[in-house]
Protein backbone atom coordinates (compact mmCIF):
# COMPACT_ATOMS: atom_id res chain seq x y z
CA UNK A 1 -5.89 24.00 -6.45
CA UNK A 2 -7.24 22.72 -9.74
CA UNK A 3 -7.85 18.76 -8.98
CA UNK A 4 -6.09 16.01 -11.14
CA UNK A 5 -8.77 14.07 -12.91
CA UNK A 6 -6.41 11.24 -12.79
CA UNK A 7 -5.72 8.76 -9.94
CA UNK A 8 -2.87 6.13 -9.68
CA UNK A 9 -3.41 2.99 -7.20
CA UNK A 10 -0.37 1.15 -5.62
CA UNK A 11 -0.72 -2.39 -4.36
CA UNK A 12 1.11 -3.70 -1.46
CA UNK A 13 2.98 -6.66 -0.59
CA UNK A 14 1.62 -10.07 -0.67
CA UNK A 15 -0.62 -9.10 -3.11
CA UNK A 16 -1.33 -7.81 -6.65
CA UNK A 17 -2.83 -5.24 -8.75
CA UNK A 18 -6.02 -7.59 -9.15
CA UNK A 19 -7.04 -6.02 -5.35
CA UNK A 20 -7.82 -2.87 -6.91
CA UNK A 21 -10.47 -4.05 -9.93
CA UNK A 22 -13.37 -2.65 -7.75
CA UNK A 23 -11.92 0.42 -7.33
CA UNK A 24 -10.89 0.96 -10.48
CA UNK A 25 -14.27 0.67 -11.52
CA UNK A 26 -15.79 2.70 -8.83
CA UNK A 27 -13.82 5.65 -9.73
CA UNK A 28 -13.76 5.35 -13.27
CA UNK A 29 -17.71 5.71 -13.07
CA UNK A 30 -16.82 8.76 -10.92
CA UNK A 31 -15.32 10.49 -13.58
CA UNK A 32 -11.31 9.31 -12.98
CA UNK A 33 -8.73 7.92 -15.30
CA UNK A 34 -7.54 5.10 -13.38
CA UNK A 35 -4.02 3.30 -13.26
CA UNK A 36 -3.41 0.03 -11.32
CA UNK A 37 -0.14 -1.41 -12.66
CA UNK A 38 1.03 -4.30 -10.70
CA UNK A 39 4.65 -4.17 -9.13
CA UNK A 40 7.24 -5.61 -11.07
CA UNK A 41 7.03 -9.20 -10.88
CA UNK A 42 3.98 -9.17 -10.18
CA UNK A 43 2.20 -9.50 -13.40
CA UNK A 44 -0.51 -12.02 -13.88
CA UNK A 45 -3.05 -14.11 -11.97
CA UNK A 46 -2.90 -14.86 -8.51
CA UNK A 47 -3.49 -18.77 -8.42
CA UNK A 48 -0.98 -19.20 -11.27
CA UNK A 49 1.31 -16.63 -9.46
CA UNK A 50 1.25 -19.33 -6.33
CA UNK A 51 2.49 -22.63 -8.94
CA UNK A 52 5.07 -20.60 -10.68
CA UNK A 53 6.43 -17.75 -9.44
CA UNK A 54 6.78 -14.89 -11.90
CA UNK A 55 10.84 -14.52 -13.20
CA UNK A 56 11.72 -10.75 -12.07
CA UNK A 57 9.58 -11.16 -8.68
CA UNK A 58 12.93 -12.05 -6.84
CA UNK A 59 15.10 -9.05 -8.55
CA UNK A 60 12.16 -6.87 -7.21
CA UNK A 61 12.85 -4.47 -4.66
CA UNK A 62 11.32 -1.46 -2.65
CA UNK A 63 13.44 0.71 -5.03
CA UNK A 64 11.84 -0.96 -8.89
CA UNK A 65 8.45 -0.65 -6.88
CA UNK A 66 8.48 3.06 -7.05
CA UNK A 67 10.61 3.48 -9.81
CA UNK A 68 8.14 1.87 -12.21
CA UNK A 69 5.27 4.13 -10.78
CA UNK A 70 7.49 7.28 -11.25
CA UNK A 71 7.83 6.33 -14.55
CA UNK A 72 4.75 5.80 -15.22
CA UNK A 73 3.72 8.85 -13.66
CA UNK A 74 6.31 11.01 -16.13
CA UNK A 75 4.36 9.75 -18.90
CA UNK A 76 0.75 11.29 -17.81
CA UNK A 77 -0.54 14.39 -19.01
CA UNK A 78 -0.86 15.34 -14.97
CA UNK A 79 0.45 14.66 -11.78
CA UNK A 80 -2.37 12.58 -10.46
CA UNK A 81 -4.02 11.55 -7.12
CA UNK A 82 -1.68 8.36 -5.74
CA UNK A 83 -3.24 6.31 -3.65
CA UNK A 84 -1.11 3.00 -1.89
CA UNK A 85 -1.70 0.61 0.47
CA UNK A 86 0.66 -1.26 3.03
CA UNK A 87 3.87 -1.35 1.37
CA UNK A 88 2.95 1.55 -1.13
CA UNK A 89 1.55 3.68 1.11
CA UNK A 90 5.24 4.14 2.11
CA UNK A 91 5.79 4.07 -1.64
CA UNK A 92 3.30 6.66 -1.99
CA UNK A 93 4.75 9.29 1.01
CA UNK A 94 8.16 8.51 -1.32
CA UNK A 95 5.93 9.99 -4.65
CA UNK A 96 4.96 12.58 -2.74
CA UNK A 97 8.52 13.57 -1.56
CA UNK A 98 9.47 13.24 -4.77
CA UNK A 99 7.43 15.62 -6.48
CA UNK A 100 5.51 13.00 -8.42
CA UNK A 101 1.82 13.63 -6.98
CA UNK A 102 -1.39 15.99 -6.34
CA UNK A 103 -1.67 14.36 -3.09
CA UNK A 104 -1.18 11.09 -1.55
CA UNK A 105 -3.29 8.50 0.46
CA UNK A 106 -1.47 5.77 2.32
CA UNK A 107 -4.18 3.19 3.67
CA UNK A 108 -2.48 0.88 6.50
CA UNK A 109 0.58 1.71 5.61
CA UNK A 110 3.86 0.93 6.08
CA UNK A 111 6.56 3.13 8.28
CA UNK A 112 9.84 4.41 6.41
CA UNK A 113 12.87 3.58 7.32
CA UNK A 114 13.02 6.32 10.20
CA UNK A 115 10.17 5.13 12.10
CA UNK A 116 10.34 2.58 14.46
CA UNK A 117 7.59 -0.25 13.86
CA UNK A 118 6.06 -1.32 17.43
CA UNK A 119 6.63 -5.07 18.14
CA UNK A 120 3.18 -6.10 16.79
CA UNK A 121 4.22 -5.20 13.26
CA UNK A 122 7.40 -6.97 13.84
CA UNK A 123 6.08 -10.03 15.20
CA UNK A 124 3.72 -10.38 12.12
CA UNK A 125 6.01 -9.68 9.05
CA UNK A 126 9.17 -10.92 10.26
CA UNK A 127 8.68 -13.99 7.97
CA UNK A 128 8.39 -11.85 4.39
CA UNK A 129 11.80 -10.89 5.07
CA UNK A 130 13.54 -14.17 4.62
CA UNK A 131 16.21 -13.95 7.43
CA UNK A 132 16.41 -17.43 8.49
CA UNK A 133 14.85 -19.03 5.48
CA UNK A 134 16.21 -20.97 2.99
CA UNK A 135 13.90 -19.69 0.42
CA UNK A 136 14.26 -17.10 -2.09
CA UNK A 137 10.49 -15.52 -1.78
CA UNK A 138 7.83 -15.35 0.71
CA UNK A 139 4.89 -17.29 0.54
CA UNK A 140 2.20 -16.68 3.48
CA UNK A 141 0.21 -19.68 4.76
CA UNK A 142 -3.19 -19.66 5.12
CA UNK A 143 -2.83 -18.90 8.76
CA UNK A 144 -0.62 -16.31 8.45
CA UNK A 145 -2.99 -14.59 5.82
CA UNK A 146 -6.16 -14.57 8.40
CA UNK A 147 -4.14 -13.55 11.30
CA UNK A 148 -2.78 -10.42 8.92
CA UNK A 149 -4.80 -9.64 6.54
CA UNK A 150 -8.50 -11.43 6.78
CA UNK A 151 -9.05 -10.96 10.83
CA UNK A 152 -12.34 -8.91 10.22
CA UNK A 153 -14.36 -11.49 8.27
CA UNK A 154 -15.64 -14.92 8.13
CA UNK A 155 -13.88 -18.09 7.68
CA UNK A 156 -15.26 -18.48 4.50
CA UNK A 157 -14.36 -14.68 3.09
CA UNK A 158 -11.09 -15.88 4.29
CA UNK A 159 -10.83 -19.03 1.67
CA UNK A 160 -12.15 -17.36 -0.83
CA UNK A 161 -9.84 -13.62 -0.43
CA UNK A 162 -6.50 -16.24 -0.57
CA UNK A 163 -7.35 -17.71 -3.63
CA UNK A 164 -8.67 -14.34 -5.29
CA UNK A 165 -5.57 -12.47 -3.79
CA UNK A 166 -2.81 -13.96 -2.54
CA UNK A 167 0.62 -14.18 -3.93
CA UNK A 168 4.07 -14.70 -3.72
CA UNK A 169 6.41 -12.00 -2.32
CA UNK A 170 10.16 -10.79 -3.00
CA UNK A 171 12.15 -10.69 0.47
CA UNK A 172 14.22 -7.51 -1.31
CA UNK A 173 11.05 -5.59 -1.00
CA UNK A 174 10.93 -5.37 2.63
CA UNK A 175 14.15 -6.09 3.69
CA UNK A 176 15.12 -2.63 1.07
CA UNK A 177 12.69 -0.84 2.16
CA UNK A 178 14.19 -1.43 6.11
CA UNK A 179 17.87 -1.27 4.96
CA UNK A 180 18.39 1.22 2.28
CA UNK A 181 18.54 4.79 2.73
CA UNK A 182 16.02 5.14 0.37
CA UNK A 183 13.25 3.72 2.56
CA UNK A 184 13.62 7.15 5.02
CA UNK A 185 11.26 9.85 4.15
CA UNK A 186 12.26 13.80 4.43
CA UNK A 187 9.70 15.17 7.38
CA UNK A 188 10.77 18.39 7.02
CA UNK A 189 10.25 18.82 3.31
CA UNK A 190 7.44 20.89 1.95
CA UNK A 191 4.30 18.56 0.12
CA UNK A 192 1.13 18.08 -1.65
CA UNK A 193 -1.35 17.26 1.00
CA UNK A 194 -1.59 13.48 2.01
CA UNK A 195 -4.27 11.35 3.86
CA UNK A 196 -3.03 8.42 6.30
CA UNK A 197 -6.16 6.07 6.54
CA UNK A 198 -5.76 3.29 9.05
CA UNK A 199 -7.59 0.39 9.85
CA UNK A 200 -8.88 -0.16 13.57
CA UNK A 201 -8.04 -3.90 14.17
CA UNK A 202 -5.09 -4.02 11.42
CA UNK A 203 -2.89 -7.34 13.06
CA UNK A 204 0.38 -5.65 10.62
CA UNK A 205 0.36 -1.83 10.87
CA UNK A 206 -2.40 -0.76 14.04
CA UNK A 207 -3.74 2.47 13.97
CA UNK A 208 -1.53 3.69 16.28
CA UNK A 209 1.75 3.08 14.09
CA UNK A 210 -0.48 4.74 11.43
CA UNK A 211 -0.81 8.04 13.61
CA UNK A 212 2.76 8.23 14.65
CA UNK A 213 3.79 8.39 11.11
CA UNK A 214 1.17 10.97 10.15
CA UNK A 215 2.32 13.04 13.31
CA UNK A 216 5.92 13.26 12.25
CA UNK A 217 5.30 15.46 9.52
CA UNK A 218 7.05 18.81 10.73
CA UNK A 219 6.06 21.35 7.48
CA UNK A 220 3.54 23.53 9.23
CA UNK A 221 2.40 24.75 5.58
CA UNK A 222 1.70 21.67 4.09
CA UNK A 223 -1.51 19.50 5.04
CA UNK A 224 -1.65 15.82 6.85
CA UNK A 225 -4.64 13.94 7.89
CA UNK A 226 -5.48 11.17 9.43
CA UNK A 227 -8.54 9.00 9.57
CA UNK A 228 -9.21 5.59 11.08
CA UNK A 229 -12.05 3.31 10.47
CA UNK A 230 -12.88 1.24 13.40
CA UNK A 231 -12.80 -2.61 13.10
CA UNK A 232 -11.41 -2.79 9.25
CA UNK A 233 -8.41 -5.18 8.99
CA UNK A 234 -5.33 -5.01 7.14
CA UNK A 235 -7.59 -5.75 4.31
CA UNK A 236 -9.75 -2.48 4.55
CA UNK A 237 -9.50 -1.89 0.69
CA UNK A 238 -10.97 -5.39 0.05
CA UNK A 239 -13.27 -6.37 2.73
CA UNK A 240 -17.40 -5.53 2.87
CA UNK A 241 -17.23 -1.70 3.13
CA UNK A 242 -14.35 -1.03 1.28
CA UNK A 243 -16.77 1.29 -0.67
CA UNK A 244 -17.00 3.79 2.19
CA UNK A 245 -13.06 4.22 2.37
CA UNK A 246 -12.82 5.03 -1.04
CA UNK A 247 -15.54 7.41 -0.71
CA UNK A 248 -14.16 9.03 1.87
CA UNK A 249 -10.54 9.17 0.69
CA UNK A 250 -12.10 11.02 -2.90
CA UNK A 251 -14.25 13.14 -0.75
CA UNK A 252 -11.27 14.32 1.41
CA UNK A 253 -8.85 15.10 -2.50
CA UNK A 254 -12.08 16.92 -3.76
CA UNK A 255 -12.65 18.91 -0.97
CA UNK A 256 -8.89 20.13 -0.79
């Protein structure tokens, strides 16, 4: 297959595209034309995103999310390499099913609609969804960011990942992509080849849940692997060593 030279990374939920700036630059000196846009409502910088929450973030669901990277897509010169994490690595298996992609890489990502989440994942991000709260957007504590995100590194990687990182979240995002139709992916369908990377000791999506989605994947033409790093967190694309993922994920698209 004659490789895309053009890659397009997908933040997830609770963050924005600002998680991506070092891989941006890593693959841009590899050669790549990178794309990071950051999902609508998302726009701007973290610590002012926390005083005053952006005006569309609350309109924004799992729908705009990939929406706004198919149209972004239609405007390349090439399908390129799509690479999501958490909530777009669902986003990303949706690109892929919709035609939009060379190949796709969810890292810890998150189930469609027609996989059932094990009661870990459950337990963690039941909050983001808003069902008993009185607020119109999520905003994770402190806590609830180490136990989810930062459980792989040191108390003060922790303080210092929030305030780089963390941000407000729409509830429509998750609770669309649990609800609506949309959020179920076609198993059956013929596809570009995609990567499932998981993280070892991920507290929101284990390595187990990331397996079970890879494994329903019935297209006997069309390739699906999976690769777990041992002891990476839900932040594996931020945390020391995120330089070896990315590696491997571009070793594994140029070696298709």
């Amino acid at each position: 297959m004659t490789k895309s030279k053009t890659i397009v990374l997908i933040h997830g939920n609770f963050v924005n595209n600002d998680c991506w700036t070092e891989w941006k630059r890593h693959y841009e000196q590899k050669g790549y034309k990178v794309y990071t846009p950051a999902n609508p409502g998302h726009e701007g910088n973290p610590a002012e995103l926390r005083v005053k929450v952006h005006p569309d973030l609350v309109k924004t669901g799992f729908i705009d999310v990939v929406n706004n990277i198919a149209q972004l897509i239609d405007s390349l010169p090439e399908k390129p390499l799509i690479i999501g994490h958490s909530m777009a690595g669902m986003a990303t298996q949706k690109l892929v099913e919709m035609g939009k992609a060379a190949a796709g890489v969810s890292i810890d990502g998150a189930p469609p609609k027609n996989v059932f989440p094990p009661f870990q994942t459950l337990k963690t991000v039941l909050p983001a969804f808003g069902f008993f709260s009185f607020k119109k957007y999520f905003m994770g504590s402190r806590q609830w960011y180490n136990y989810a995100f930062f459980n792989t590194i040191s108390a003060y990687e922790k303080e210092i990942a929030f305030k780089k990182f963390a941000v407000p979240e729409s509830y429509k995002v998750s609770r669309q992509l649990v609800l609506d139709s949309f959020g179920n992916i076609d198993f059956k369908k013929p596809h570009v080849p995609i990567l499932f990377v998981g993280g070892g000791s991920d507290h929101i999506f284990p390595p187990k849940l990331t397996q079970t989605i890879a494994g329903r994947y019935k297209d006997a033409n069309s390739r699906v692997n999976v690769k777990i790093f041992e002891g990476k967190s839900h932040f594996i694309c931020g945390e020391p060593g995120w330089e070896n993922v990315a590696d491997y994920v571009l070793d594994w698209y140029e070696n298709l």
